[in-house]
N, C-alpha and C. Protein backbone atom coordinates (compact mmCIF):
# COMPACT_ATOMS: atom_id res chain seq x y z
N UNK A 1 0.83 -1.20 0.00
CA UNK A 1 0.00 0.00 0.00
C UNK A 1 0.87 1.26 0.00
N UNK A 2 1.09 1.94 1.31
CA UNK A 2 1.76 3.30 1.09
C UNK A 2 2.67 3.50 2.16
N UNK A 3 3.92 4.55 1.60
CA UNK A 3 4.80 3.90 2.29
C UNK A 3 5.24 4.94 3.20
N UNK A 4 4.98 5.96 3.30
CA UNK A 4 5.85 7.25 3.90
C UNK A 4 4.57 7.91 4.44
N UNK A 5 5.46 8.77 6.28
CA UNK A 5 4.76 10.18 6.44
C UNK A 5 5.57 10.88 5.98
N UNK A 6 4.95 12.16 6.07
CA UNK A 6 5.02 13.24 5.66
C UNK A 6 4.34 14.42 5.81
N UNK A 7 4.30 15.56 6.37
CA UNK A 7 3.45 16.54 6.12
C UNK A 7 3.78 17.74 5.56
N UNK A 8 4.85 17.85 4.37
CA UNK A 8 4.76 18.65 3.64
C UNK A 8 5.59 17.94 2.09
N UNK A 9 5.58 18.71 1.34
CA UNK A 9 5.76 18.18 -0.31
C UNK A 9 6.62 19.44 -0.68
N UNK A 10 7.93 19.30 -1.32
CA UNK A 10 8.54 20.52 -1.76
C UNK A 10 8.38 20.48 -3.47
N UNK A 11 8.01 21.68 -3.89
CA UNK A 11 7.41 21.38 -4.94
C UNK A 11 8.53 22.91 -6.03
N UNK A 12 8.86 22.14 -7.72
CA UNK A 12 10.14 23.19 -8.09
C UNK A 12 9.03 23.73 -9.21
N UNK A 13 9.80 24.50 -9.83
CA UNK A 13 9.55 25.01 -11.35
C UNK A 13 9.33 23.59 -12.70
N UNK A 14 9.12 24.06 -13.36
CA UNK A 14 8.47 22.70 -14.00
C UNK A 14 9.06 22.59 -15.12
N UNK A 15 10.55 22.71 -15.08
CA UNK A 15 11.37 22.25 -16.58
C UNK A 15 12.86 22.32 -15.99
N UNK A 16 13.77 21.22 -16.26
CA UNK A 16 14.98 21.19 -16.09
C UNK A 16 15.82 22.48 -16.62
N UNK A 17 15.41 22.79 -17.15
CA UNK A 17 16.53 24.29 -17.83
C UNK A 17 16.42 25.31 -16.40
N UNK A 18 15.17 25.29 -15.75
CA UNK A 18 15.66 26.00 -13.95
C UNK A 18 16.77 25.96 -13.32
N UNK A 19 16.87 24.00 -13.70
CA UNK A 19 17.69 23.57 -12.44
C UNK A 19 19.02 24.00 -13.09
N UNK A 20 19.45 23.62 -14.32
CA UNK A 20 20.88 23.77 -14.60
C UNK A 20 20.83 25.57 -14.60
N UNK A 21 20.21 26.43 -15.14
CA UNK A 21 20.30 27.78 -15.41
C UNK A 21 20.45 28.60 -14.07
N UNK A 22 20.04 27.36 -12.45
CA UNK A 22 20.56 28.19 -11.16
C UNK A 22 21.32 27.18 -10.75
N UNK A 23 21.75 26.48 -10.99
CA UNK A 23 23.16 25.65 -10.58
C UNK A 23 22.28 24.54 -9.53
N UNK A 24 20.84 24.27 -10.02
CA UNK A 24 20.52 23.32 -8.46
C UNK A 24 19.65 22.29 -9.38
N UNK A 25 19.40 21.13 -8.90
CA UNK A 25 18.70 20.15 -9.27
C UNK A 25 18.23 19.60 -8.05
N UNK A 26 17.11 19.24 -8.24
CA UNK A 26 15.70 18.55 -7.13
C UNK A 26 16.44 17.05 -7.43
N UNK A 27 16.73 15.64 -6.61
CA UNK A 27 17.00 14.61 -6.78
C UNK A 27 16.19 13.88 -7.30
N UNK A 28 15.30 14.08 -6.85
CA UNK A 28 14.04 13.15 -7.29
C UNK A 28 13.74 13.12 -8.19
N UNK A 29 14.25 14.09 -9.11
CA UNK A 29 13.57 14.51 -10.79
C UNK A 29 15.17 14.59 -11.31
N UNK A 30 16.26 13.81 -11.00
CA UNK A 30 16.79 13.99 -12.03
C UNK A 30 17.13 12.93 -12.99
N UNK A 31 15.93 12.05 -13.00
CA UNK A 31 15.87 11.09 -14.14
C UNK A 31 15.01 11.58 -14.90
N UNK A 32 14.41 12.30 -14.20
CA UNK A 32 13.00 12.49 -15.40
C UNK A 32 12.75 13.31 -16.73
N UNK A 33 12.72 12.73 -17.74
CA UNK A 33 12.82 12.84 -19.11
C UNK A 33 11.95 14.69 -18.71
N UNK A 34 12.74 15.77 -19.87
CA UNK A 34 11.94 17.42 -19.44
C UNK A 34 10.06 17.27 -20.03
N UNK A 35 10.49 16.48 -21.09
CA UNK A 35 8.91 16.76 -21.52
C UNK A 35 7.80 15.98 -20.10
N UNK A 36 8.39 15.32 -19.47
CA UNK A 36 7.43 14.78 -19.06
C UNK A 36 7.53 15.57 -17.46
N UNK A 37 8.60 16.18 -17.17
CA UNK A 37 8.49 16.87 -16.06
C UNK A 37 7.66 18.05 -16.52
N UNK A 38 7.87 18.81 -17.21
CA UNK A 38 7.02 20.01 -17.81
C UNK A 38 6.23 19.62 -17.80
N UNK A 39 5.06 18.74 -18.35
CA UNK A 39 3.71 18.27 -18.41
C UNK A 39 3.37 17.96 -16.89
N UNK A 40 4.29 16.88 -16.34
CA UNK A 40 3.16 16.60 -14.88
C UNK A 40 3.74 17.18 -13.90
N UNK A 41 4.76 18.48 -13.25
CA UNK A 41 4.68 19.18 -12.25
C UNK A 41 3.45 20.23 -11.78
N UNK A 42 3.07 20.76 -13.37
CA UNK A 42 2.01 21.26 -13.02
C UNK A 42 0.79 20.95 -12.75
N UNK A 43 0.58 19.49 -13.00
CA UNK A 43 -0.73 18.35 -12.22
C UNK A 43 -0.26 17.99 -10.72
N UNK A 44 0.94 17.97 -10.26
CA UNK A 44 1.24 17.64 -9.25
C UNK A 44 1.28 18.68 -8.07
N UNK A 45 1.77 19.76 -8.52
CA UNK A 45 1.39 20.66 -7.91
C UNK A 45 0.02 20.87 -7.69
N UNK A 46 -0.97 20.90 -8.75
CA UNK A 46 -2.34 21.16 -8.21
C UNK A 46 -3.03 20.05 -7.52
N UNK A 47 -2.63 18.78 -7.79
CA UNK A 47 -2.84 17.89 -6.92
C UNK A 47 -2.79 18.10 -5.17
N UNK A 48 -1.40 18.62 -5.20
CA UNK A 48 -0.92 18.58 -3.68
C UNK A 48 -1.59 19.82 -3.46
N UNK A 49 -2.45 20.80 -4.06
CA UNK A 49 -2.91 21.75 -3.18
C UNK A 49 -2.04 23.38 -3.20
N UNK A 50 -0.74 23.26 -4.48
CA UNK A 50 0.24 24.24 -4.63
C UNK A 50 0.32 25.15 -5.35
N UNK A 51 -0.61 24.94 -6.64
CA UNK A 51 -1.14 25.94 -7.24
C UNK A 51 -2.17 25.84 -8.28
N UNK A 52 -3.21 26.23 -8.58
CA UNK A 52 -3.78 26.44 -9.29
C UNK A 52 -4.27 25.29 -10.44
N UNK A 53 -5.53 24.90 -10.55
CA UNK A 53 -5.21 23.68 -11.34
C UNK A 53 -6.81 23.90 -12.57
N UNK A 54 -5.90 23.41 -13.60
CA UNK A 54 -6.54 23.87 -14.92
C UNK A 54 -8.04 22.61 -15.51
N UNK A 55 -8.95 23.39 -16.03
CA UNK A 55 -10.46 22.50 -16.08
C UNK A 55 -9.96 20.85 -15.73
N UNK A 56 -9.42 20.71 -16.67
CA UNK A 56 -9.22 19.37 -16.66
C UNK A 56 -8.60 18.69 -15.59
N UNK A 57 -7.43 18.77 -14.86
CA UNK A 57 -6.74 18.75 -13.49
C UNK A 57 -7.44 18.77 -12.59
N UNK A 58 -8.43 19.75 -12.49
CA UNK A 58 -9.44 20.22 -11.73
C UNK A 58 -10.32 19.49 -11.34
N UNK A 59 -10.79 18.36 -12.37
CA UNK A 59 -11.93 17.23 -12.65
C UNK A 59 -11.13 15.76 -12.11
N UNK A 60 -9.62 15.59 -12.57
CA UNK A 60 -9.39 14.96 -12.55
C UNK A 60 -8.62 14.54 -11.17
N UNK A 61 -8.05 15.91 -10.03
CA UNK A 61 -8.06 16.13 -8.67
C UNK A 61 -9.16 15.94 -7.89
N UNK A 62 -10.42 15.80 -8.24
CA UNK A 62 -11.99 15.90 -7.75
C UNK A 62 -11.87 14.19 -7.47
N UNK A 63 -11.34 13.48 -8.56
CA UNK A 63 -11.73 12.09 -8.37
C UNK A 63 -10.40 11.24 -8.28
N UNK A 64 -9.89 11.89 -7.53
CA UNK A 64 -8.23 11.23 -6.64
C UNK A 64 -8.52 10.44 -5.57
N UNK A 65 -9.73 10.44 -4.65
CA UNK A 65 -9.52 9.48 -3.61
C UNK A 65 -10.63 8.12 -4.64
N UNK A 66 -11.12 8.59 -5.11
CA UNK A 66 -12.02 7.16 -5.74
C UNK A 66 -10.67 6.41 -6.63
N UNK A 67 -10.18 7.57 -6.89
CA UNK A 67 -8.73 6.67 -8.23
C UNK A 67 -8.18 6.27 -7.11
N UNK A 68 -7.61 6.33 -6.49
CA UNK A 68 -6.34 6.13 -5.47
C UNK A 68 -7.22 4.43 -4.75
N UNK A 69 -8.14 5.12 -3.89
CA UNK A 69 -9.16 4.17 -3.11
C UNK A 69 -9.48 2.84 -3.86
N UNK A 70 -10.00 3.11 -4.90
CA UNK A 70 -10.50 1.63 -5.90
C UNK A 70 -10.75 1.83 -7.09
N UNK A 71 -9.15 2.58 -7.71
CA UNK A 71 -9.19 2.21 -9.00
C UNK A 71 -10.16 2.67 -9.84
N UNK A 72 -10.62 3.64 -9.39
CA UNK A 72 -11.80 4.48 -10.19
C UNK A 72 -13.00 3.53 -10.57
N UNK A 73 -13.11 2.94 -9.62
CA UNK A 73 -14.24 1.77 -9.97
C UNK A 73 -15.87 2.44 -10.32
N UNK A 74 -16.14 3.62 -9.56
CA UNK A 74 -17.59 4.17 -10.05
C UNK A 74 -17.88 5.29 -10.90
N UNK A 75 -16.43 5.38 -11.33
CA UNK A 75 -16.00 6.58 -12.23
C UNK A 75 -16.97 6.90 -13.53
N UNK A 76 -17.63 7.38 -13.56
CA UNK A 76 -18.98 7.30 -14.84
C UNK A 76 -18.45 7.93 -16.35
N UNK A 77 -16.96 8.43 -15.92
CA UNK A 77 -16.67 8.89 -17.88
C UNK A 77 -15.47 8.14 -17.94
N UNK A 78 -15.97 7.24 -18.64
CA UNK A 78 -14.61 6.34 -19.29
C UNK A 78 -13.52 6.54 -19.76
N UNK A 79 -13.29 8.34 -20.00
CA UNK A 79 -11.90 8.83 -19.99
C UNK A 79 -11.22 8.76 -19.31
N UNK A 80 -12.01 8.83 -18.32
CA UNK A 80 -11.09 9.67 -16.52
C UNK A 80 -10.74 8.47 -16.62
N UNK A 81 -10.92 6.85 -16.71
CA UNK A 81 -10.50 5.85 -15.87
C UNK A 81 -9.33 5.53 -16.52
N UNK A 82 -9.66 5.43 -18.10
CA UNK A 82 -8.51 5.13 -18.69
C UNK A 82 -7.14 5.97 -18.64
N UNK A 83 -7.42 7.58 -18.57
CA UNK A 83 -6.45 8.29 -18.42
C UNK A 83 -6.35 8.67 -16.94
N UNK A 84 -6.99 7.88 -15.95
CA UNK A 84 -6.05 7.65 -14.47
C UNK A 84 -5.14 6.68 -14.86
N UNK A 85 -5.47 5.62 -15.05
CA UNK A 85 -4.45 4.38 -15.37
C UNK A 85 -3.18 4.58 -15.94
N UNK A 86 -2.93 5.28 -16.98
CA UNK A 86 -2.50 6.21 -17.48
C UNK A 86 -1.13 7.00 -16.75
N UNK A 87 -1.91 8.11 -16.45
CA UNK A 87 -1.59 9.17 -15.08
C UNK A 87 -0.96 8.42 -14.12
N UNK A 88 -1.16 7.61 -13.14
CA UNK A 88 -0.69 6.54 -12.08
C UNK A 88 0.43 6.34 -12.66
N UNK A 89 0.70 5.21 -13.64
CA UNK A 89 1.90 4.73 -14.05
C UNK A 89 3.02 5.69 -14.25
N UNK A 90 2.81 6.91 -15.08
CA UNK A 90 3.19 7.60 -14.66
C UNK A 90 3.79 8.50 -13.76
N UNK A 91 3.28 8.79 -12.83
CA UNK A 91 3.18 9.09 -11.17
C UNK A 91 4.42 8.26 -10.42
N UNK A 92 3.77 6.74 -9.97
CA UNK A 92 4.68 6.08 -10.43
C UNK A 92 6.11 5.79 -10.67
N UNK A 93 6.14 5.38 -11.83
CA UNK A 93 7.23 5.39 -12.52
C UNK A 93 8.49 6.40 -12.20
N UNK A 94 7.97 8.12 -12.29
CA UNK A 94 8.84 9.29 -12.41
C UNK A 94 9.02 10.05 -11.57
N UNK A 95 7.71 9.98 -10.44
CA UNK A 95 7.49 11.23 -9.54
C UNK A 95 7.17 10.42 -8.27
N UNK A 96 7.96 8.95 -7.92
CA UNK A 96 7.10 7.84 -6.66
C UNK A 96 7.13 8.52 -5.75
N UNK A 97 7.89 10.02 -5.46
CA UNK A 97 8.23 10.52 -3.95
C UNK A 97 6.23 11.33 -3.59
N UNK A 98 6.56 11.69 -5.02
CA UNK A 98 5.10 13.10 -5.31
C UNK A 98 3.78 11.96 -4.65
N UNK A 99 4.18 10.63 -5.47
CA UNK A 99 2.78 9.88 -5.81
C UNK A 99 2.71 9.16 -4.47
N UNK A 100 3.57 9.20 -3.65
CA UNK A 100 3.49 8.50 -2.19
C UNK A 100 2.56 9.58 -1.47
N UNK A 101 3.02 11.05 -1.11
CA UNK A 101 2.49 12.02 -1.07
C UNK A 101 0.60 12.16 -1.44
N UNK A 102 0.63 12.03 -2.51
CA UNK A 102 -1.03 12.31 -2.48
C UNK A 102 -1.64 10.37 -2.63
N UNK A 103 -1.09 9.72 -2.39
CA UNK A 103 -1.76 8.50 -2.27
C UNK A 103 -2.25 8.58 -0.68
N UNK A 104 -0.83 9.21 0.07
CA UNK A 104 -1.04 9.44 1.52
C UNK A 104 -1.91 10.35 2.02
N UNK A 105 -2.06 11.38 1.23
CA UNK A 105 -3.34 12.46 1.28
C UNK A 105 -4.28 12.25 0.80
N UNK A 106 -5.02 11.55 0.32
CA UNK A 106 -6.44 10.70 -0.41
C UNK A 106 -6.78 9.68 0.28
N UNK A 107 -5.58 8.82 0.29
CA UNK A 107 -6.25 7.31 0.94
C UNK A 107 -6.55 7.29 2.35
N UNK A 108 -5.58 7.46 3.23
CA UNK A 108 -5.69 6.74 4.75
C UNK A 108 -6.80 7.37 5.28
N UNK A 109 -6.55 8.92 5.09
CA UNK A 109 -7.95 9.58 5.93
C UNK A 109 -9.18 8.76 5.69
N UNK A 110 -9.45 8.18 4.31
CA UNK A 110 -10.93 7.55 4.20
C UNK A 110 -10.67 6.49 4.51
N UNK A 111 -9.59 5.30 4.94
CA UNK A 111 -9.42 4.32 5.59
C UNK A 111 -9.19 4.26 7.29
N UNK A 112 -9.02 5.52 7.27
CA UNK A 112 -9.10 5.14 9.15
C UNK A 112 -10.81 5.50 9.35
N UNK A 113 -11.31 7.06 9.06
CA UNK A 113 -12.27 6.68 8.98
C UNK A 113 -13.45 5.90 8.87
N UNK A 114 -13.42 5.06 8.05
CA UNK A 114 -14.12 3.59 8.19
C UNK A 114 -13.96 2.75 8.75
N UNK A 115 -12.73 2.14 9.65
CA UNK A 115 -12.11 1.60 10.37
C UNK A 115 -12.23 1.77 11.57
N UNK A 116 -12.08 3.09 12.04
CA UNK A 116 -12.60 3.69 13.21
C UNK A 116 -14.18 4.45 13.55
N UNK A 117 -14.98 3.60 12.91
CA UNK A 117 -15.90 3.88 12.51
C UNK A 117 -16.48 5.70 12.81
N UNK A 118 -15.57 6.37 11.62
CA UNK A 118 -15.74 8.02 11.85
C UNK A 118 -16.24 8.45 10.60
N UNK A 119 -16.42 7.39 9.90
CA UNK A 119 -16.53 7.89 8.38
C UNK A 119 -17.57 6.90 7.34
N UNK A 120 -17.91 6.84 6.37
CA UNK A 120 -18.55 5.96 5.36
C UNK A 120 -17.63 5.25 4.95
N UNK A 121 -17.37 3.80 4.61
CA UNK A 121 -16.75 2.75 4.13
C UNK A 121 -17.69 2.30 2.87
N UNK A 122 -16.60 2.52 1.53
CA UNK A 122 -17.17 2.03 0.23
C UNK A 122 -17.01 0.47 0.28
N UNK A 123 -17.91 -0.01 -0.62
CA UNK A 123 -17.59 -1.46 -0.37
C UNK A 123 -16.46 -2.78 -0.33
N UNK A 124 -15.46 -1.58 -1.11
CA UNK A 124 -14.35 -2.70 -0.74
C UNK A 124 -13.94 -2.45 0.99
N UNK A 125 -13.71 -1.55 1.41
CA UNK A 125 -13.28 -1.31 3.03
C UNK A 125 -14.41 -1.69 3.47
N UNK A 126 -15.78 -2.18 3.38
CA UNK A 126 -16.30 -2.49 4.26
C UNK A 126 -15.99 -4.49 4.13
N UNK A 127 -15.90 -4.52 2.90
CA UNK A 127 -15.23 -6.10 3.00
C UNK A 127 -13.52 -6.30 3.43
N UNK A 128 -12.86 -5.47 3.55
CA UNK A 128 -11.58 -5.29 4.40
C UNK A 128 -12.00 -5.33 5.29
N UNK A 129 -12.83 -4.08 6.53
CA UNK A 129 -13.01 -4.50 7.56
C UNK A 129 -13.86 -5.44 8.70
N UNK A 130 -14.75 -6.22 7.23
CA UNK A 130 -15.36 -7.53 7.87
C UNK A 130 -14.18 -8.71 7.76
N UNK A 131 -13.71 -8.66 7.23
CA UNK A 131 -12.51 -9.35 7.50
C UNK A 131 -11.37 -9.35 8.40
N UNK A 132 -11.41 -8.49 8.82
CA UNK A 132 -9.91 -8.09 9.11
C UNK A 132 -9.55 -8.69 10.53
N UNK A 133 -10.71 -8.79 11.50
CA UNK A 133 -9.99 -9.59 12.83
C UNK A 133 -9.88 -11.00 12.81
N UNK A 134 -10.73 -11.71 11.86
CA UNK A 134 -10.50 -13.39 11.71
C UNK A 134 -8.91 -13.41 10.83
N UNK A 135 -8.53 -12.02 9.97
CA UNK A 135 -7.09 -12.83 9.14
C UNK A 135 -6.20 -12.08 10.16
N UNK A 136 -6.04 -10.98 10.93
CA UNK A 136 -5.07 -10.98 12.20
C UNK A 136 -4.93 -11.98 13.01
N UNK A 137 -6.09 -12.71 13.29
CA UNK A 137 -5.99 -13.68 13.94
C UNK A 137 -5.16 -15.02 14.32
N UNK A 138 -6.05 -15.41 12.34
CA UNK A 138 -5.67 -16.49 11.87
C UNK A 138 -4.60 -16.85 10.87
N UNK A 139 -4.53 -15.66 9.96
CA UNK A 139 -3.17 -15.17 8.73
C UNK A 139 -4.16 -15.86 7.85
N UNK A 140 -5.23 -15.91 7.90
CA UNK A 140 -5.83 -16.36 6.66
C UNK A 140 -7.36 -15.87 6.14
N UNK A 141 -7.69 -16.10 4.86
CA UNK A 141 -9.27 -14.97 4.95
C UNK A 141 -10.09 -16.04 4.13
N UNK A 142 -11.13 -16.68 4.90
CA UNK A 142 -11.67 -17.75 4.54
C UNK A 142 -12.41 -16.66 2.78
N UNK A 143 -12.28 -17.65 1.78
CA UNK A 143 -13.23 -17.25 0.73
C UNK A 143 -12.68 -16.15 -0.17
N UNK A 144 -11.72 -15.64 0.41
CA UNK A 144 -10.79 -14.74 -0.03
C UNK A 144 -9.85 -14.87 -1.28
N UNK A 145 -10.14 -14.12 -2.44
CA UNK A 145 -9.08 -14.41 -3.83
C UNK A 145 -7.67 -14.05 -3.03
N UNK A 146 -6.87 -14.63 -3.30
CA UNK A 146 -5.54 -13.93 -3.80
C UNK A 146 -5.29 -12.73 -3.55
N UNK A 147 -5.33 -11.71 -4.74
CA UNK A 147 -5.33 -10.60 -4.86
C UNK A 147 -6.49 -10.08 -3.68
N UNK A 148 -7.20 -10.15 -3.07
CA UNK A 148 -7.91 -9.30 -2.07
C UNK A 148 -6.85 -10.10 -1.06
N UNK A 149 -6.28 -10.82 -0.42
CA UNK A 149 -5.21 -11.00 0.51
C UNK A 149 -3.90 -10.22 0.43
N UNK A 150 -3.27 -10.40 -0.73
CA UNK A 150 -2.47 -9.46 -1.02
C UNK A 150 -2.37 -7.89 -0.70
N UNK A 151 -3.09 -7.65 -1.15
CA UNK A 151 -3.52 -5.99 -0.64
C UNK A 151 -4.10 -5.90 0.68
N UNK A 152 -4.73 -6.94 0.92
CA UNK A 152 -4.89 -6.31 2.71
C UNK A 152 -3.76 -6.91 3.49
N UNK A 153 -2.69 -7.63 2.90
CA UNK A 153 -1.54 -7.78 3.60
C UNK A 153 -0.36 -6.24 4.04
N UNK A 154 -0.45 -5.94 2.22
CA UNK A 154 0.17 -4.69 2.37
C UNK A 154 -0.42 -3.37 3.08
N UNK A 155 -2.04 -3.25 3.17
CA UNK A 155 -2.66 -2.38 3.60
C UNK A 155 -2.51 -2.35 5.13
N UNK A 156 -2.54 -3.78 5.68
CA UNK A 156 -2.32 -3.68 7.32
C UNK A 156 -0.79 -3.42 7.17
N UNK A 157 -0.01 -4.27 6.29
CA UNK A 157 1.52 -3.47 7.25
C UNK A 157 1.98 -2.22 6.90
N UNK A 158 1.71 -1.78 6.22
CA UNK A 158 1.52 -0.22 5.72
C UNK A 158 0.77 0.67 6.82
N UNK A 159 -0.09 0.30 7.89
CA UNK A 159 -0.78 1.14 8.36
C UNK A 159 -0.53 0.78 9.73
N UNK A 160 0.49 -0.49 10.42
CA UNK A 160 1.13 -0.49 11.41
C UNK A 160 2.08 0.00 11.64
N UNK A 161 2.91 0.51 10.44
CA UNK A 161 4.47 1.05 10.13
C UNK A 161 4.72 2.11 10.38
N UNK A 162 3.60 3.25 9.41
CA UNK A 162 3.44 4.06 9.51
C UNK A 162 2.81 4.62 10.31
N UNK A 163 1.57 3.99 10.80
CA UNK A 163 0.79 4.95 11.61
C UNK A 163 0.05 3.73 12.72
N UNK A 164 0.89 3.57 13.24
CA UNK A 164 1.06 2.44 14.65
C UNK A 164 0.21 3.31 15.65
N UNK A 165 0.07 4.41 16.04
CA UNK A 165 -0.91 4.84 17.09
C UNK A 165 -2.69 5.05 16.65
N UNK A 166 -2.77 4.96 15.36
CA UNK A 166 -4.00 4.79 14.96
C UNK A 166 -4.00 3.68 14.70
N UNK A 167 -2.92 2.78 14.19
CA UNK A 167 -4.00 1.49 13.95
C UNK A 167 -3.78 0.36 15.48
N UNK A 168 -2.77 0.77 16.79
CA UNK A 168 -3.60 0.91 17.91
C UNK A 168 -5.02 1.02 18.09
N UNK A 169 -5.19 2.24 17.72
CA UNK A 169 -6.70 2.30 18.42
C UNK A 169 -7.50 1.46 17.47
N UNK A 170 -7.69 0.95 16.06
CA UNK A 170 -8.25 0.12 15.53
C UNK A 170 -8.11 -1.42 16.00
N UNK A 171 -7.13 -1.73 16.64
CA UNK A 171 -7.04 -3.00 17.46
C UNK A 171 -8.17 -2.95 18.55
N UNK A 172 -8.24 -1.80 19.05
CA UNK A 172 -9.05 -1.91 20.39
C UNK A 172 -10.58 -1.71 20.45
N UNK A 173 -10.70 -1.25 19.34
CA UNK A 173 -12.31 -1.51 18.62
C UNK A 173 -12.41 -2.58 17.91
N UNK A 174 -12.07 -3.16 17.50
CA UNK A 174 -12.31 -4.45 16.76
C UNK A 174 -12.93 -5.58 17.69
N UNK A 175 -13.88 -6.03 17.29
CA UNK A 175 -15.26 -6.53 18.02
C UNK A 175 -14.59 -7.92 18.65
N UNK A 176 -14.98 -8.15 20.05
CA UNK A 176 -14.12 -8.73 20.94
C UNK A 176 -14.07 -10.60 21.22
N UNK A 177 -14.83 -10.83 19.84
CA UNK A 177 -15.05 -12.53 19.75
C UNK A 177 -14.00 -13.04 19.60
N UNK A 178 -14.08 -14.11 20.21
CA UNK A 178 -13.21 -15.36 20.06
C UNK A 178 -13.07 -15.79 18.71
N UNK A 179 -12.13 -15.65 18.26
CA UNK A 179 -12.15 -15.74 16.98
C UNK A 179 -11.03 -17.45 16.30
N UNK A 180 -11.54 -18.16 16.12
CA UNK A 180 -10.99 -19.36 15.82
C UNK A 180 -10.90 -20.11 14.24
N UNK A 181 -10.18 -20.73 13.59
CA UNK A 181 -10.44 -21.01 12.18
C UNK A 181 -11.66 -21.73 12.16
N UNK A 182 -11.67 -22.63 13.17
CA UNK A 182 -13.41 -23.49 13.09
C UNK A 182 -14.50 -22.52 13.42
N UNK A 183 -14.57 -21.16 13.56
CA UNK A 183 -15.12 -20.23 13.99
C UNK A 183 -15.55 -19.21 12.92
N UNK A 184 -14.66 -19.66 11.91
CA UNK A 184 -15.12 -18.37 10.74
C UNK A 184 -16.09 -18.00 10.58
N UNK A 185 -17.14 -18.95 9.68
CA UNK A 185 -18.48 -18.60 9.41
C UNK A 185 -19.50 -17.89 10.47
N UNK A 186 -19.30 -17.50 11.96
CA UNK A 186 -20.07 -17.38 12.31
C UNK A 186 -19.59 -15.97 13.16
N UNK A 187 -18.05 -15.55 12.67
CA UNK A 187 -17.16 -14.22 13.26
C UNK A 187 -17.60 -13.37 12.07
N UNK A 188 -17.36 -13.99 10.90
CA UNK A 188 -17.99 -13.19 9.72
C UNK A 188 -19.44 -12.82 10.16
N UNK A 189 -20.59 -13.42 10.02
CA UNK A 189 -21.92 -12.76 10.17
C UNK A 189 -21.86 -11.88 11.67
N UNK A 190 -21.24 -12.21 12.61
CA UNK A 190 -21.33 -10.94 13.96
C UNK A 190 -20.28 -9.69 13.18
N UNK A 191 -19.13 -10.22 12.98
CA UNK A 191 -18.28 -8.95 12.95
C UNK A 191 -19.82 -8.12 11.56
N UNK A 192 -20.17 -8.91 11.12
CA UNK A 192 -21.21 -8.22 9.56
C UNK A 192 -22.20 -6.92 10.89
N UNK A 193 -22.87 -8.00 11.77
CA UNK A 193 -23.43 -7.24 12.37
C UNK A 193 -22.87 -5.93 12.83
N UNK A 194 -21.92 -6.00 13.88
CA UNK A 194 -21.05 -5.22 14.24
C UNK A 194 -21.12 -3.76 13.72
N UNK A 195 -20.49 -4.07 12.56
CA UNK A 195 -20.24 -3.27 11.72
C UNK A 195 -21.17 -2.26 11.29
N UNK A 196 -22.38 -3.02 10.85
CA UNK A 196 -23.85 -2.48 9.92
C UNK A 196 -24.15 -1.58 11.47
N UNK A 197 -24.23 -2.18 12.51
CA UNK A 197 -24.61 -1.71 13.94
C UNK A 197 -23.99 -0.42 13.87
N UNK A 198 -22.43 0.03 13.91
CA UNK A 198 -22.06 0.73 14.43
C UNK A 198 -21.77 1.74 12.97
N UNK A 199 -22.39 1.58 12.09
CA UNK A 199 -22.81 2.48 10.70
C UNK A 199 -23.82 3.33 10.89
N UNK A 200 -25.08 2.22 11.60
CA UNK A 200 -26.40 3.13 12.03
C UNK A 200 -25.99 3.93 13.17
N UNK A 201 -25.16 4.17 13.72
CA UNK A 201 -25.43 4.61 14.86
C UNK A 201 -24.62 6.08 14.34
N UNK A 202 -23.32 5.66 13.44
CA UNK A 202 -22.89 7.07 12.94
C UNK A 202 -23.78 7.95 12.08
N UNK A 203 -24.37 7.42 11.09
CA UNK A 203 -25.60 7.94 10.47
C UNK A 203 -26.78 8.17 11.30
């Protein structure tokens, strides 16, 4: 999942001819091909909140925690999804310091939130966190693909690493059954309850 704190982003001019024309270069960007720094500093910047961000940026900053969160899964213009996919690799690839940065500013807030039940959980985090005290438990997620283990492998150690005093307090809310492998089927439907329970009560 994600790998760094941080609470600030240093952000340069948006073409290598800066760096050599004042004798300084940013590290992080000095692989990065100029056309493609020129094109995405100025998305990154408006991303992070640094300056000013143009129609399109604008639309496409609006739907950063759904891209980030799940892959733009309810994304209704089939541009945006394809040219997140796109964008990411990108990100990615050239700018991983930038793209750690706003993955970290989009994602966790709407994952502790749901977790700590402070917030709405879309349906994949609400199937993360019906899961999540039987595979701490057990290291295993009955019914579970692959790929949904995978990512909640990296998502819990990503969120003990980094942010060990919140996901503390998510240990200590997590609903207090005995939780056993011969036990699954029936930790799943309470923790289900649990959960739906303590949804109504925030709503």
């Amino acid at each position: 999942m994600i790998f760094f704190s941080s609470n600030t982003i240093t952000l340069v001019p948006s073409s290598k001819n800066y760096f050599i024309a004042n004798g300084y270069r940013e590290a992080k960007y000095e692989n990065v091909p100029e056309e493609i720094l020129t094109k995405y500093l100025p998305k990154i910047q408006c991303y992070a909140d640094q300056a000013p961000c143009n129609e399109v940026d604008a639309l496409f900053k609006s739907k950063l925690p759904e891209i980030l969160v799940n892959n733009c899964l309810t994304c209704d213009e089939g541009i945006i999804k394809r040219e997140a996919q796109e964008e990411l690799q990108i990100l990615r690839q050239y700018f991983f310091t930038d793209f750690k940065f706003l993955l970290e500013k989009n994602t966790i807030p709407i994952v502790f939130n749901c977790l700590l039940n402070a917030g709405p959980c879309d349906s994949r985090l609400t199937l993360f966190k019906s899961k999540l005290q039987f595979f701490l438990k057990n290291n295993e997620c009955p019914d579970c693909t692959d790929d949904f283990i995978n990512k909640m492998k990296k998502r819990i150690d990503y969120l003990k690493k980094f942010h060990p005093q919140k996901w503390q307090q998510i240990e200590q809310i997590l609903p207090a059954n005995v939780v056993t492998k011969g036990g699954a089927t029936e930790y799943i439907k309470t923790s289900r309850f649990y959960f739906l329970h303590s949804r109504r009560q925030i709503a």
